[in-house]
N, C-alpha and C. Protein backbone atom coordinates (compact mmCIF):
# COMPACT_ATOMS: atom_id res chain seq x y z
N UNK A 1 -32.51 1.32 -22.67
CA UNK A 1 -32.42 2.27 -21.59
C UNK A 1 -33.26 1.80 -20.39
N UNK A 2 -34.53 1.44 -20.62
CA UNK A 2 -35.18 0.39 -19.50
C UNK A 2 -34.59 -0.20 -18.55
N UNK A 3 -33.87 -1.13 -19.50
CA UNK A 3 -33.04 -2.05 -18.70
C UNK A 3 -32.35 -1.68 -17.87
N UNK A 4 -31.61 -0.71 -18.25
CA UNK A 4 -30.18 -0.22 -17.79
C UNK A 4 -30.71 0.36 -16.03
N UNK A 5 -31.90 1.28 -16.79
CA UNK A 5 -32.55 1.51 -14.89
C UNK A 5 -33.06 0.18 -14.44
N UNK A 6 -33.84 -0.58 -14.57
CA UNK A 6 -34.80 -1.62 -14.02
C UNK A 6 -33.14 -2.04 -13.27
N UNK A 7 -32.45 -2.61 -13.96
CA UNK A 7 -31.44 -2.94 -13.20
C UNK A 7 -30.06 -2.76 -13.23
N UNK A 8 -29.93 -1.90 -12.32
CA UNK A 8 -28.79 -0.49 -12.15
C UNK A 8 -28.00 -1.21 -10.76
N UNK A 9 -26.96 -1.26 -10.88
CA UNK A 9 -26.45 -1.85 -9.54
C UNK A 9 -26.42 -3.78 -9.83
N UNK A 10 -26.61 -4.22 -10.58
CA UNK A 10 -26.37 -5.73 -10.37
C UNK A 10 -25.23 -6.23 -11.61
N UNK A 11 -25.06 -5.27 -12.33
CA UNK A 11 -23.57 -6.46 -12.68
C UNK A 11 -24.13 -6.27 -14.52
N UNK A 12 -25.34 -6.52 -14.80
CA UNK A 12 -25.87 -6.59 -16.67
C UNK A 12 -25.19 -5.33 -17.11
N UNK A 13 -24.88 -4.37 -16.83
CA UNK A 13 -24.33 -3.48 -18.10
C UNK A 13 -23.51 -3.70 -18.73
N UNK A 14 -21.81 -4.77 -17.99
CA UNK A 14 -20.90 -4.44 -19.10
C UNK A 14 -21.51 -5.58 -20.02
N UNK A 15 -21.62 -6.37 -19.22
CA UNK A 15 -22.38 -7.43 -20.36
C UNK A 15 -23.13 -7.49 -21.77
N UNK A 16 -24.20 -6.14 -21.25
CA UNK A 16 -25.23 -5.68 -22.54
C UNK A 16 -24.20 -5.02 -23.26
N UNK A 17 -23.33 -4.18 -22.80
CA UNK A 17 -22.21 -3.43 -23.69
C UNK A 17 -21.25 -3.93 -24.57
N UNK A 18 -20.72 -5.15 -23.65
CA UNK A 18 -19.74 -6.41 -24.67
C UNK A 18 -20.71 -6.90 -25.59
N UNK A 19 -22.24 -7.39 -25.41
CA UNK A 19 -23.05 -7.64 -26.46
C UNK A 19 -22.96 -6.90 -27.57
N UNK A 20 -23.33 -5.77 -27.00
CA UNK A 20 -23.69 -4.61 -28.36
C UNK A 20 -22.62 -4.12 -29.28
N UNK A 21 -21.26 -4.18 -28.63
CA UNK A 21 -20.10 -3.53 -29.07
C UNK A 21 -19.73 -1.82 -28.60
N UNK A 22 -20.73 -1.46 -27.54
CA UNK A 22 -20.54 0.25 -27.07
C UNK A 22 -19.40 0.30 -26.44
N UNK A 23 -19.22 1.57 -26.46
CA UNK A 23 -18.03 2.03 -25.64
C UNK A 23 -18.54 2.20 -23.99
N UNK A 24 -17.39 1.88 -23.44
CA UNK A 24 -17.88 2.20 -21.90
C UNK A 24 -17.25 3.88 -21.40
N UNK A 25 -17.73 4.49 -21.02
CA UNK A 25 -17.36 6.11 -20.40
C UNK A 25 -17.55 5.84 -19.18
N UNK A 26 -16.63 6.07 -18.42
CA UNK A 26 -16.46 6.28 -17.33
C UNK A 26 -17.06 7.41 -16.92
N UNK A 27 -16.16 9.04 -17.30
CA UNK A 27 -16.55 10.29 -16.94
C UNK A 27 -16.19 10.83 -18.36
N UNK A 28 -16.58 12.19 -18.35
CA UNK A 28 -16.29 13.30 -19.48
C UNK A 28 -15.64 14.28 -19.15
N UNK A 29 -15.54 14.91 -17.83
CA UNK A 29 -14.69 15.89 -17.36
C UNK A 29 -14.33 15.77 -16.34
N UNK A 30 -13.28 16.13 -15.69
CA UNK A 30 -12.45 16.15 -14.74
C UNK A 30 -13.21 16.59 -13.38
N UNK A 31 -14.57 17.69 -13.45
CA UNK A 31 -15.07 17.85 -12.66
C UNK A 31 -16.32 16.81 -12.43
N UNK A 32 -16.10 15.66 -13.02
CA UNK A 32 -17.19 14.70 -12.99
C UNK A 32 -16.76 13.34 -12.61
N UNK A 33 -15.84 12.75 -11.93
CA UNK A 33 -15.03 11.86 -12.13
C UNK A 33 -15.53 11.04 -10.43
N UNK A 34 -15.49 11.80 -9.98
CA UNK A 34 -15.70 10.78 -8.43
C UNK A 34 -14.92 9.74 -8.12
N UNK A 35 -14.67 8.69 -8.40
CA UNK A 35 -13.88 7.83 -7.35
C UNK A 35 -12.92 7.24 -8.50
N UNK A 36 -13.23 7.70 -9.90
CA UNK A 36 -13.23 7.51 -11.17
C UNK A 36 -11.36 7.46 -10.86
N UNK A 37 -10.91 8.96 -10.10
CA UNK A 37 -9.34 9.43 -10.52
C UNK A 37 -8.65 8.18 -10.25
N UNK A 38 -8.20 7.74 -9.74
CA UNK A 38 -7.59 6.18 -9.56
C UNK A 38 -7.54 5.61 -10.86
N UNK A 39 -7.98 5.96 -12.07
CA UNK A 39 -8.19 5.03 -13.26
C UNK A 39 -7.33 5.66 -14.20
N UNK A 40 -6.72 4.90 -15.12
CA UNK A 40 -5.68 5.05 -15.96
C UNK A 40 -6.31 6.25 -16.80
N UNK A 41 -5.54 6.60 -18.22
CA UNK A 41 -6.33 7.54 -18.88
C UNK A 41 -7.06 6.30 -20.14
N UNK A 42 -6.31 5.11 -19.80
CA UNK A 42 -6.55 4.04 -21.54
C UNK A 42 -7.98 3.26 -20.36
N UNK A 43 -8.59 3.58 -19.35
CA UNK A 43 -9.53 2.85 -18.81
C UNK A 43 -10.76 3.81 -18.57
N UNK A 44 -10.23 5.03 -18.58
CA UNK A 44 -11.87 6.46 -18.80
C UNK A 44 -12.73 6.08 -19.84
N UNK A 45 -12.21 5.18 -21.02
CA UNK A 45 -13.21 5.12 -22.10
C UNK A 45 -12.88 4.10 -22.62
N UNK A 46 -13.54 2.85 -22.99
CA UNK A 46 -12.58 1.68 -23.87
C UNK A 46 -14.02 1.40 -24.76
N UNK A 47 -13.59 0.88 -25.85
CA UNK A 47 -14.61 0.13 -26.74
C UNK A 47 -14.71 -1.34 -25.99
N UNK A 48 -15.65 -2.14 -25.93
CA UNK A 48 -15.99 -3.27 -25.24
C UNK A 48 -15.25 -4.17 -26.34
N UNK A 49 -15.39 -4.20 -27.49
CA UNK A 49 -14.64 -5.13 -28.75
C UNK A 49 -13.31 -5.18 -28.64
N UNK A 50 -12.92 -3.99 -28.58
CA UNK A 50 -11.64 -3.94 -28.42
C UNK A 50 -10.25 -3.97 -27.15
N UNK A 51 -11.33 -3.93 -26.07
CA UNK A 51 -10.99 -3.47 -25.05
C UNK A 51 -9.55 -5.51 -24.84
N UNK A 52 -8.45 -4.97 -24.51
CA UNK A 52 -7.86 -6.01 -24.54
C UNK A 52 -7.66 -6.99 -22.98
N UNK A 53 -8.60 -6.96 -22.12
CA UNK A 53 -9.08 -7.66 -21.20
C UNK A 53 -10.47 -7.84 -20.68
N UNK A 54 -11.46 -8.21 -22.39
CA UNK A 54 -12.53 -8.13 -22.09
C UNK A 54 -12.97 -9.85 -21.07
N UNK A 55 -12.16 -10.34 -21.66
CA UNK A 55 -12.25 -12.01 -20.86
C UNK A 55 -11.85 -11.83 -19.47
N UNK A 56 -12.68 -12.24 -18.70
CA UNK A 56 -12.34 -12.13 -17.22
C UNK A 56 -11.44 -13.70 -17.08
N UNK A 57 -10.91 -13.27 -16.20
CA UNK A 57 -9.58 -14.36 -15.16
C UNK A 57 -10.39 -15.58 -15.10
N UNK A 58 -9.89 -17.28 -14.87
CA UNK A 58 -9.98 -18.19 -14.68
C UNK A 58 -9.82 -18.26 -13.64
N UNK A 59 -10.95 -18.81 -12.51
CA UNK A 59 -10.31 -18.93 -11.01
C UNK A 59 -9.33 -19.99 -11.02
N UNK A 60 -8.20 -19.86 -10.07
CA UNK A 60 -7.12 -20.48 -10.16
C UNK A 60 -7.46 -22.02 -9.46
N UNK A 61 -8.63 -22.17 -8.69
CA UNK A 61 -9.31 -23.54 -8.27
C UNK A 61 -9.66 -24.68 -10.04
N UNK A 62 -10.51 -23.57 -10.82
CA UNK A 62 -10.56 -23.95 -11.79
C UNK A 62 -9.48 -24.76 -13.02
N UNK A 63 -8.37 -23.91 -12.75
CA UNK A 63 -7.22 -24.27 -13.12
C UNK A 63 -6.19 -25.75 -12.77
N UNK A 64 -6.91 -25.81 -11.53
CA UNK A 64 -5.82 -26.70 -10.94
C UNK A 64 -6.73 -27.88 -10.80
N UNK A 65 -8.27 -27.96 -11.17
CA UNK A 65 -8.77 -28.78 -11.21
C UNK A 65 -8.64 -29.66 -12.50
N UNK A 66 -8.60 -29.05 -13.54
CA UNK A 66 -8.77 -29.10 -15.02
C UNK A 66 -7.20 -28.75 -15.65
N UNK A 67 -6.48 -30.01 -15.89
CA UNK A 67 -4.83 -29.33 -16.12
C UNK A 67 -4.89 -29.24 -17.57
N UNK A 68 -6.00 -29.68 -18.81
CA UNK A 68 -6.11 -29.32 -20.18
C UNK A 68 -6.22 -27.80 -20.09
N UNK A 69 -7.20 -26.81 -18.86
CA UNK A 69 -7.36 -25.72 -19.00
C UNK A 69 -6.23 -24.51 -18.84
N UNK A 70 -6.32 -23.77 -19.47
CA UNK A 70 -4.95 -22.47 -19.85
C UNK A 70 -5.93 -21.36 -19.47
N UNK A 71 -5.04 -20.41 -18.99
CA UNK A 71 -5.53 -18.97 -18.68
C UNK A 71 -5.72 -18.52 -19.49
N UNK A 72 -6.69 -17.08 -19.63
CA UNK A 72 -6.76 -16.26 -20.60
C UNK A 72 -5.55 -15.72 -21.47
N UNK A 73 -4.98 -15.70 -22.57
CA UNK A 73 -4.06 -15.27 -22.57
C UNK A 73 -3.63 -13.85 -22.71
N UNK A 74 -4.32 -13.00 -22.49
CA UNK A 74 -4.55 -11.59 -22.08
C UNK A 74 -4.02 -11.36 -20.88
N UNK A 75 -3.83 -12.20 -19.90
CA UNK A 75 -3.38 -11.90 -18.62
C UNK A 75 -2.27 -12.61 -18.45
C-alpha cells in the first residue's frame, strides 16, 4: 500500500498487479465511475492473469527492424 501512494500517477501499479496476480477494479458503482463510462462491462474488472491482453503491442518500428520478430498473438 506504500508503494501504491509513494508512487501514484507513474505507470507501477498494473505492473505490481500483473506481478501479484490481483484483480484490477476500475469502479464499484455506477455513481462512482468518472471517466470510467467509456469502458466495456468485461474491462470494469479483469484478473491481471487472466486478463487476455495482458502483453502490450510490439512497436511496429520494432517489427520491421527484426523480421524473426511476430506480434503478440493476442492482438
Amino acid at each position: 500500500m506504500e508503494r501504491r501512494k509513494e508512487l501514484v500517477g507513474e505507470g507501477h501499479r498494473y505492473f505490481d498487479a500483473l506481478r501479484r496476480g490481483e484483480t484490477i477494479t476500475r469502479y464499484t458503482s455506477e455513481a462512482n465511475r468518472g471517466w470510467h463510462e467509456i469502458l466495456n462491462t468485461d474491462m470494469q474488472s479483469y484478473n491481471t492473469w487472466t486478463y487476455t491482453k495482458q502483453l502490450p503491442l510490439i512497436p511496429i518500428d520494432e517489427i520491421n527492424g527484426n523480421s524473426e520478430i511476430q506480434q503478440n498473438p493476442l492482438y
